[in-house]
N, C-alpha and C. Protein backbone atom coordinates (compact mmCIF):
# COMPACT_ATOMS: atom_id res chain seq x y z
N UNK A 1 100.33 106.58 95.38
CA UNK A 1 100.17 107.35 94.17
C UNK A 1 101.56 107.63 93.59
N UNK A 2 101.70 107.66 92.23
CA UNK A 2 102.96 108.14 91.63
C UNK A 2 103.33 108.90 91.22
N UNK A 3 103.82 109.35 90.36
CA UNK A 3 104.23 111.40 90.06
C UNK A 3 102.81 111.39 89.32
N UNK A 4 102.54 110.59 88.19
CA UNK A 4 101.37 110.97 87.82
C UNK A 4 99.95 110.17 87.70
N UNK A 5 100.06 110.59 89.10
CA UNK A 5 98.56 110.30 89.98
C UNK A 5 97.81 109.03 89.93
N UNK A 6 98.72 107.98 89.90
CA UNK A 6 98.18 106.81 89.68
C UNK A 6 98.29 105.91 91.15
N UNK A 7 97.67 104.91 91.20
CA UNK A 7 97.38 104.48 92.45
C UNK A 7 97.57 102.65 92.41
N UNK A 8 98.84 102.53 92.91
CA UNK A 8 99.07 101.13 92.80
C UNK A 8 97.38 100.30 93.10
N UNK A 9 97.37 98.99 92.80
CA UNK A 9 95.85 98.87 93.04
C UNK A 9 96.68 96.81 92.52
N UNK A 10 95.84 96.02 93.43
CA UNK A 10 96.39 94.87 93.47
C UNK A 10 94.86 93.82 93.90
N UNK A 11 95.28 92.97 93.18
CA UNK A 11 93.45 91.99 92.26
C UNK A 11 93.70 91.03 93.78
N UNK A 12 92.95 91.50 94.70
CA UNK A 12 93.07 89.94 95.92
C UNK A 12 92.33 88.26 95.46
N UNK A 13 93.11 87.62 96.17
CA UNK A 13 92.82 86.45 96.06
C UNK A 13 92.88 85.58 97.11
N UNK A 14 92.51 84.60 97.59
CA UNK A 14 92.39 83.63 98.72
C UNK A 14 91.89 84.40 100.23
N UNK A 15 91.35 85.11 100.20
CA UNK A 15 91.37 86.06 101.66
C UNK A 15 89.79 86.94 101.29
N UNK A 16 89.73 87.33 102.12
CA UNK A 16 88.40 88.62 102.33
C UNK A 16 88.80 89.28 100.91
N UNK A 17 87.46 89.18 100.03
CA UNK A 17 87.56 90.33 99.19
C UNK A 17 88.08 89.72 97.73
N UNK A 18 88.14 88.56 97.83
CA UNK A 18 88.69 87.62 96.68
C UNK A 18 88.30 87.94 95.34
N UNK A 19 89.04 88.65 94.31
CA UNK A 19 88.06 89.10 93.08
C UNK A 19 88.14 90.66 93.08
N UNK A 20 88.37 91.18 93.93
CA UNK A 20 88.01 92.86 94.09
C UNK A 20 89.61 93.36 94.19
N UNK A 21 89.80 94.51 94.14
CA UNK A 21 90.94 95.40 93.31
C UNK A 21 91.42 96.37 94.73
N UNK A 22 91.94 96.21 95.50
CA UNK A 22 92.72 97.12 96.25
C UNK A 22 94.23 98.05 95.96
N UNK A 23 94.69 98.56 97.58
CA UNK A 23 95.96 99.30 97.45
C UNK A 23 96.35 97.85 98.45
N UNK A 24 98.14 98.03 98.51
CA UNK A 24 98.32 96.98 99.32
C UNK A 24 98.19 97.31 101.40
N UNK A 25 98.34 96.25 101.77
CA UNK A 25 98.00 96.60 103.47
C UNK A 25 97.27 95.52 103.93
N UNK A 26 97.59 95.44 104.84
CA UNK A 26 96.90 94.11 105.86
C UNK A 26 97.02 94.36 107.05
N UNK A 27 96.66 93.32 108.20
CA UNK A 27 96.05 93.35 109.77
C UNK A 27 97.94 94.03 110.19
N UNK A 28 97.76 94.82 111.03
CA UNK A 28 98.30 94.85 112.31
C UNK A 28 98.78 93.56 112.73
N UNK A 29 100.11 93.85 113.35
CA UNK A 29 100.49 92.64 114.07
C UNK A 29 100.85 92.88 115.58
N UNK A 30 100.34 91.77 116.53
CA UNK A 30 100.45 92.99 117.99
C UNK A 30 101.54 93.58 118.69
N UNK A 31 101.58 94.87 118.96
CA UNK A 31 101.86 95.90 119.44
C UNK A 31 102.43 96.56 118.27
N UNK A 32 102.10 96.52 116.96
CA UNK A 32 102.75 97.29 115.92
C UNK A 32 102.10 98.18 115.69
N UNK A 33 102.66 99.47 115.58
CA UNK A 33 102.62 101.18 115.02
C UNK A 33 101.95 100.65 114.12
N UNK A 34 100.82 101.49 113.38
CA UNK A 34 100.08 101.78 112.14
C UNK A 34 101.24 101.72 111.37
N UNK A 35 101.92 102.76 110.86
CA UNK A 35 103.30 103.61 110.09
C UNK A 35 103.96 101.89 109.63
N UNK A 36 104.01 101.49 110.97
CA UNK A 36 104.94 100.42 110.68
C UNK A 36 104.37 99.52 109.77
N UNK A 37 103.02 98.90 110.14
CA UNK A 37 102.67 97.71 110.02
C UNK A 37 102.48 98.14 107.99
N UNK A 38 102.17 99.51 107.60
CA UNK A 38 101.95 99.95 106.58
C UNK A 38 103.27 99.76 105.68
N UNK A 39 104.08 99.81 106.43
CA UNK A 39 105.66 99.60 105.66
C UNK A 39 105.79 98.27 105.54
N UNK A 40 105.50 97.19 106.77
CA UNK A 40 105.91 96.27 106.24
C UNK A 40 105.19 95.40 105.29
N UNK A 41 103.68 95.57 105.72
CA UNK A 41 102.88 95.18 104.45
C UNK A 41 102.98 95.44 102.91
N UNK A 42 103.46 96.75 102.78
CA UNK A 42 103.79 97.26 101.13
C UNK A 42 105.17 96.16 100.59
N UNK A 43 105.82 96.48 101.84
CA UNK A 43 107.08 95.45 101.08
C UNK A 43 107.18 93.99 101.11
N UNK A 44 106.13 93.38 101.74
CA UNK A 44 105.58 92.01 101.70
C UNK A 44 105.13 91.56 100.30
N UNK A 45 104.13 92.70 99.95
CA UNK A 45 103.30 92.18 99.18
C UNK A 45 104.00 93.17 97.70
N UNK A 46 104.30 94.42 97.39
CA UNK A 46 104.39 94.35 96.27
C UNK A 46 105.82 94.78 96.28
N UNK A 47 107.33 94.48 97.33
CA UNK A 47 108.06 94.78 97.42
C UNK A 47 108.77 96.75 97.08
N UNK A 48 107.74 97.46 97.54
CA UNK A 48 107.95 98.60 97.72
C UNK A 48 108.37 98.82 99.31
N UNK A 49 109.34 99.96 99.22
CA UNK A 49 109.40 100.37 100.68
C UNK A 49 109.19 101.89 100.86
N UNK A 50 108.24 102.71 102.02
CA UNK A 50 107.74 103.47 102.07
C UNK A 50 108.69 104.26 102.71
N UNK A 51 109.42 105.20 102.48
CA UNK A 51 109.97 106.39 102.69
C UNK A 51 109.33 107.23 103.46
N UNK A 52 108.54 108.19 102.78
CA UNK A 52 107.48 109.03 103.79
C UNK A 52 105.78 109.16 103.33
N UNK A 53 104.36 109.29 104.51
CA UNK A 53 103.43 108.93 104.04
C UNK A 53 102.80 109.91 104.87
N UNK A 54 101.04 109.52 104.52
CA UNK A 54 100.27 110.52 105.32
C UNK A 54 99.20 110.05 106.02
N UNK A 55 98.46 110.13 106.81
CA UNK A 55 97.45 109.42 106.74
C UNK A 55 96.32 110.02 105.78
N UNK A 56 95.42 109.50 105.18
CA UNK A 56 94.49 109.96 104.63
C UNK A 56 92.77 109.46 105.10
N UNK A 57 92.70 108.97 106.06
CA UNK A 57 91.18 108.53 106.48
C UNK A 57 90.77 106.81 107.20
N UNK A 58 90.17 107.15 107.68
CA UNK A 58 89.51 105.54 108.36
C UNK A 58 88.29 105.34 108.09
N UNK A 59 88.53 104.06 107.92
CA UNK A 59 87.24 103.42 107.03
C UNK A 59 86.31 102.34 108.32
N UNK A 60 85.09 102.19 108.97
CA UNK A 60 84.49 101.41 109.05
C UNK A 60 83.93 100.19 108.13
N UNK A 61 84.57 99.02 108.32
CA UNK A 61 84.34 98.01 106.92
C UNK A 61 83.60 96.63 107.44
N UNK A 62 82.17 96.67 106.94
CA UNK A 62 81.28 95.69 107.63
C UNK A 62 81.30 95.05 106.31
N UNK A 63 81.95 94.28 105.94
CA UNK A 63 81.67 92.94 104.68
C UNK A 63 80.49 92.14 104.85
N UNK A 64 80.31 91.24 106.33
CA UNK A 64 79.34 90.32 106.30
C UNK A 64 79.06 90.05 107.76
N UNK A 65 78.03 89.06 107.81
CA UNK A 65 78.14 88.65 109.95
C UNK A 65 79.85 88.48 110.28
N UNK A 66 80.56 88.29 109.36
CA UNK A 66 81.84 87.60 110.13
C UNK A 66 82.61 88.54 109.85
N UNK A 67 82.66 89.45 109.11
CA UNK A 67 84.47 90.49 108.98
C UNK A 67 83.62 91.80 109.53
N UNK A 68 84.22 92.42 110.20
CA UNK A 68 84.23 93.97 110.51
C UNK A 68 85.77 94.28 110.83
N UNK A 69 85.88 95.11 109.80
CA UNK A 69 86.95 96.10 109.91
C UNK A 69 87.37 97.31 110.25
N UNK A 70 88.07 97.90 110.84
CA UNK A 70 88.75 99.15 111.19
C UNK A 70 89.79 99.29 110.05
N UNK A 71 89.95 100.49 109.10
CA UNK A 71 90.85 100.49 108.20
C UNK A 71 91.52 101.75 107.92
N UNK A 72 92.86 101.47 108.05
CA UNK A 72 93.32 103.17 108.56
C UNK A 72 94.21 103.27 107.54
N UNK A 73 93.67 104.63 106.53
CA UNK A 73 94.08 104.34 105.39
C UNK A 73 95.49 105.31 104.95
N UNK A 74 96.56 104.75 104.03
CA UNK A 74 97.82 106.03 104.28
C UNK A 74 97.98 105.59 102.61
N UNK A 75 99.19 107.36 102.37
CA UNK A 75 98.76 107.36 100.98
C UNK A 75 100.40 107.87 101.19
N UNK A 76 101.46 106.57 100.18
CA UNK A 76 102.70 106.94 100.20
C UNK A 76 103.06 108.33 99.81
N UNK A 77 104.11 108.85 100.02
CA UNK A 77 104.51 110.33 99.47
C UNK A 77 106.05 110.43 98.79
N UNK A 78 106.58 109.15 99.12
CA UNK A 78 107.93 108.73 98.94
C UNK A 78 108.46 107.47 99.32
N UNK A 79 108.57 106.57 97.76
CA UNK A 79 109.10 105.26 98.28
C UNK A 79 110.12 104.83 97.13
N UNK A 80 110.81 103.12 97.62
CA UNK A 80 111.87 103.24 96.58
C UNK A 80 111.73 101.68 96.21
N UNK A 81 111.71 101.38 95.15
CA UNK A 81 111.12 100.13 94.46
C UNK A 81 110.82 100.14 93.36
N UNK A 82 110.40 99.21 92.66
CA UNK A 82 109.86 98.44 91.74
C UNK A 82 108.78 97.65 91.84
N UNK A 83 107.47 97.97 91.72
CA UNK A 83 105.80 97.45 91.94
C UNK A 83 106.29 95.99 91.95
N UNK A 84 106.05 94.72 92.02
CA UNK A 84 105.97 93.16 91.63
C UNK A 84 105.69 92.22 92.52
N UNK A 85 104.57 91.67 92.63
CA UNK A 85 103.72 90.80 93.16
C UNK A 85 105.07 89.81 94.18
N UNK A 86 104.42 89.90 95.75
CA UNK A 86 105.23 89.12 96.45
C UNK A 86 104.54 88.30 97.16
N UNK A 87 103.16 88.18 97.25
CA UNK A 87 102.46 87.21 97.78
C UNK A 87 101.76 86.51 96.90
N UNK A 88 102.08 85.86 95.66
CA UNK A 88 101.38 85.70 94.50
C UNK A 88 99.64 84.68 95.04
N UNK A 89 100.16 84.29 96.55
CA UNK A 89 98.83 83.21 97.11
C UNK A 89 97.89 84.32 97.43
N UNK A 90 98.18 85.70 97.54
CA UNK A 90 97.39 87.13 98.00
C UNK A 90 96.85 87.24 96.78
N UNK A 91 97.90 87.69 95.78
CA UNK A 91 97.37 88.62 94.52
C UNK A 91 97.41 87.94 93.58
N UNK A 92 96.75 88.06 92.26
CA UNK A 92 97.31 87.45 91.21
C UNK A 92 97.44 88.34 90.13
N UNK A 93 97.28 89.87 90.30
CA UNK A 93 97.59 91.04 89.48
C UNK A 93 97.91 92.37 90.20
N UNK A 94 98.50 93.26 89.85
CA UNK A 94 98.79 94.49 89.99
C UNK A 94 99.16 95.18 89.14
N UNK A 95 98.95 96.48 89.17
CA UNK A 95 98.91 97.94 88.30
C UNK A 95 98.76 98.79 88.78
N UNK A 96 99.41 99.89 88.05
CA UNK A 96 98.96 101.46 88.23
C UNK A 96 97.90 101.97 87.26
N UNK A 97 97.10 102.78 88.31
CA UNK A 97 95.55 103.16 87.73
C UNK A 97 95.55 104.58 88.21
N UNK A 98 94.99 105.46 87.21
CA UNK A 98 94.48 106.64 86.90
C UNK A 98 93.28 106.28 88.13
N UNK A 99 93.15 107.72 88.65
CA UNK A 99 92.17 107.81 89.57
C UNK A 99 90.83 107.69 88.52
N UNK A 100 90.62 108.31 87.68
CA UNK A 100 89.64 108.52 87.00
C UNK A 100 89.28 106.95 86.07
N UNK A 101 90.50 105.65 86.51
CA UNK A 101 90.03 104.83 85.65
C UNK A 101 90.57 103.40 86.76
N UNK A 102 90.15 103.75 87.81
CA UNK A 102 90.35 103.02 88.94
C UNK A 102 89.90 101.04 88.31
N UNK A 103 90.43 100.49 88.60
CA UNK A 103 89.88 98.84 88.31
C UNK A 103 88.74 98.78 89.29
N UNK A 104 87.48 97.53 88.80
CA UNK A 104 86.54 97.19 89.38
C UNK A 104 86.53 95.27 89.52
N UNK A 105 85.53 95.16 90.52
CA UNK A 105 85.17 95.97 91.67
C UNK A 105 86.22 96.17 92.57
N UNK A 106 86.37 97.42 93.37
CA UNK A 106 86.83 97.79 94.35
C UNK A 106 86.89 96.95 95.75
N UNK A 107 87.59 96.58 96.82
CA UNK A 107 87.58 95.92 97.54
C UNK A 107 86.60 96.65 98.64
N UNK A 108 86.10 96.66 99.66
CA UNK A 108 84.83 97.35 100.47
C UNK A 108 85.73 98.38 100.81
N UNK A 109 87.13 98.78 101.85
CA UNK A 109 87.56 99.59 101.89
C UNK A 109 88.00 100.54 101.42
N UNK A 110 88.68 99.91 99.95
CA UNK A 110 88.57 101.28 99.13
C UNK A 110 87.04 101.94 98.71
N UNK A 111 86.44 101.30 98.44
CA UNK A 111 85.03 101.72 97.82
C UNK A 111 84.79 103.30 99.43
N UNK A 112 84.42 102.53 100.29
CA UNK A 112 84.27 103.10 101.39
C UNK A 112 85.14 104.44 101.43
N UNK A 113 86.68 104.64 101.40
CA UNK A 113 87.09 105.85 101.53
C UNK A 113 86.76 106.67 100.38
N UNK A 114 86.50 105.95 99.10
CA UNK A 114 86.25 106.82 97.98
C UNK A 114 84.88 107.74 98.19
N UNK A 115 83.78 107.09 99.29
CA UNK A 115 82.80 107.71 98.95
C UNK A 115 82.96 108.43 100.67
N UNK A 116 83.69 108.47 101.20
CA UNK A 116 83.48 109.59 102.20
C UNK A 116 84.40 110.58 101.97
N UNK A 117 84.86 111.68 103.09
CA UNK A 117 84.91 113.20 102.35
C UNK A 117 86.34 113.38 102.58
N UNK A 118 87.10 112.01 101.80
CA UNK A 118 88.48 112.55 101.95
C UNK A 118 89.06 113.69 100.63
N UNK A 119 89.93 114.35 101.07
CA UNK A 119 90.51 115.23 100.28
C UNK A 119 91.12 114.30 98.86
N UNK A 120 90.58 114.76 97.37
CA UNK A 120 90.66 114.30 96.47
C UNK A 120 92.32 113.77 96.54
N UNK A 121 92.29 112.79 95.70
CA UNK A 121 93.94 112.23 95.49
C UNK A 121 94.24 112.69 94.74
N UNK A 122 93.60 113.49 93.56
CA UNK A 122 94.25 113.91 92.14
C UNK A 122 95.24 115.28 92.45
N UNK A 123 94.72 115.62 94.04
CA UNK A 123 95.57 117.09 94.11
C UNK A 123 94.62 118.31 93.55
N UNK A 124 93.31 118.23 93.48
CA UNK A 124 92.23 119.66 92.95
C UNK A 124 92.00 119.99 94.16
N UNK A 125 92.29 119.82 95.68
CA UNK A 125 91.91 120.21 97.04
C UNK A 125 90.53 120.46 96.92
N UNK A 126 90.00 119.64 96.20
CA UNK A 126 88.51 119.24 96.44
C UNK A 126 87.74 118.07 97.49
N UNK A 127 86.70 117.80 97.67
CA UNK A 127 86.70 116.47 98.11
C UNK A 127 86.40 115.60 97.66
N UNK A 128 86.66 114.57 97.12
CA UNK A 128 87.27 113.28 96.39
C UNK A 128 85.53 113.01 95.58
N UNK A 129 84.15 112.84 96.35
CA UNK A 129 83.21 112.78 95.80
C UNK A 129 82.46 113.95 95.14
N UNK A 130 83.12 115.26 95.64
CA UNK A 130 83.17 116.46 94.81
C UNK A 130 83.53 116.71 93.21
N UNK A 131 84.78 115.47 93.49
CA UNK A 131 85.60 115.89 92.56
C UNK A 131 85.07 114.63 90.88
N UNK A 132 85.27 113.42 91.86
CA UNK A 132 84.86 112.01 90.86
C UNK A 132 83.70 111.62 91.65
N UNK A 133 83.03 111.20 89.97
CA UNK A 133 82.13 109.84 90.26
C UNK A 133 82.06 108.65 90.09
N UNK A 134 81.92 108.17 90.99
CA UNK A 134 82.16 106.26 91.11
C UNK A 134 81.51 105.93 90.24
């Protein structure tokens, strides 16, 4: 999210979810820290580097017979960059989006944390389906 409340959000392509609108992040690599693997994925893909973060929720993500996911979701608090596509074979768009005007469709994981009872992103210390409707 950025000072004003927008939520990087990046169009996947070639991979799970092809067509649908995420934040950036990908698999774990083995024996890597969450924290970590979250840093190095942001600066892979949209060359941001994460300063300081939080966690904000885990997602159970059943796509189809073949993907089940564990998705452990973190919400930067301080980073230093310039947004711009670094896996262009991943993404083929990115932007900042208003919570209230999020891009569609959503990739399953975001959809998923939006509709369980994480604490709103806009900052109303509401809970997020309290607050917006999908």
């Amino acid at each position: 999210m950025d000072r004003d409340g927008r939520a990087l959000m990046m169009l996947r392509q070639g991979s799970s979810g092809a067509g649908s609108w995420a934040c950036p992040g990908g698999k774990l690599e083995m024996a890597e820290e969450i924290l970590d693997c979250a840093i190095r994925e942001t600066k892979e893909e949209v060359d941001i580097r994460f300063k300081r973060f939080e966690y904000i929720g885990v997602t159970n993500d059943i796509s189809d017979a073949d993907n089940h996911w564990l998705t452990v979701h973190v919400k930067a608090l301080e980073w230093a960059g310039n947004a711009k596509i670094g896996e262009p074979q991943k993404c083929s768009q990115i932007g900042w989006y208003g919570i209230h005007n999020l891009p569609t469709p959503l990739f399953l994981p975001q959809q998923n944390l939006l509709k369980s009872d994480i604490q709103c992103l806009c900052g109303s210390g509401k809970s997020f389906k309290d607050c917006h409707v999908l």
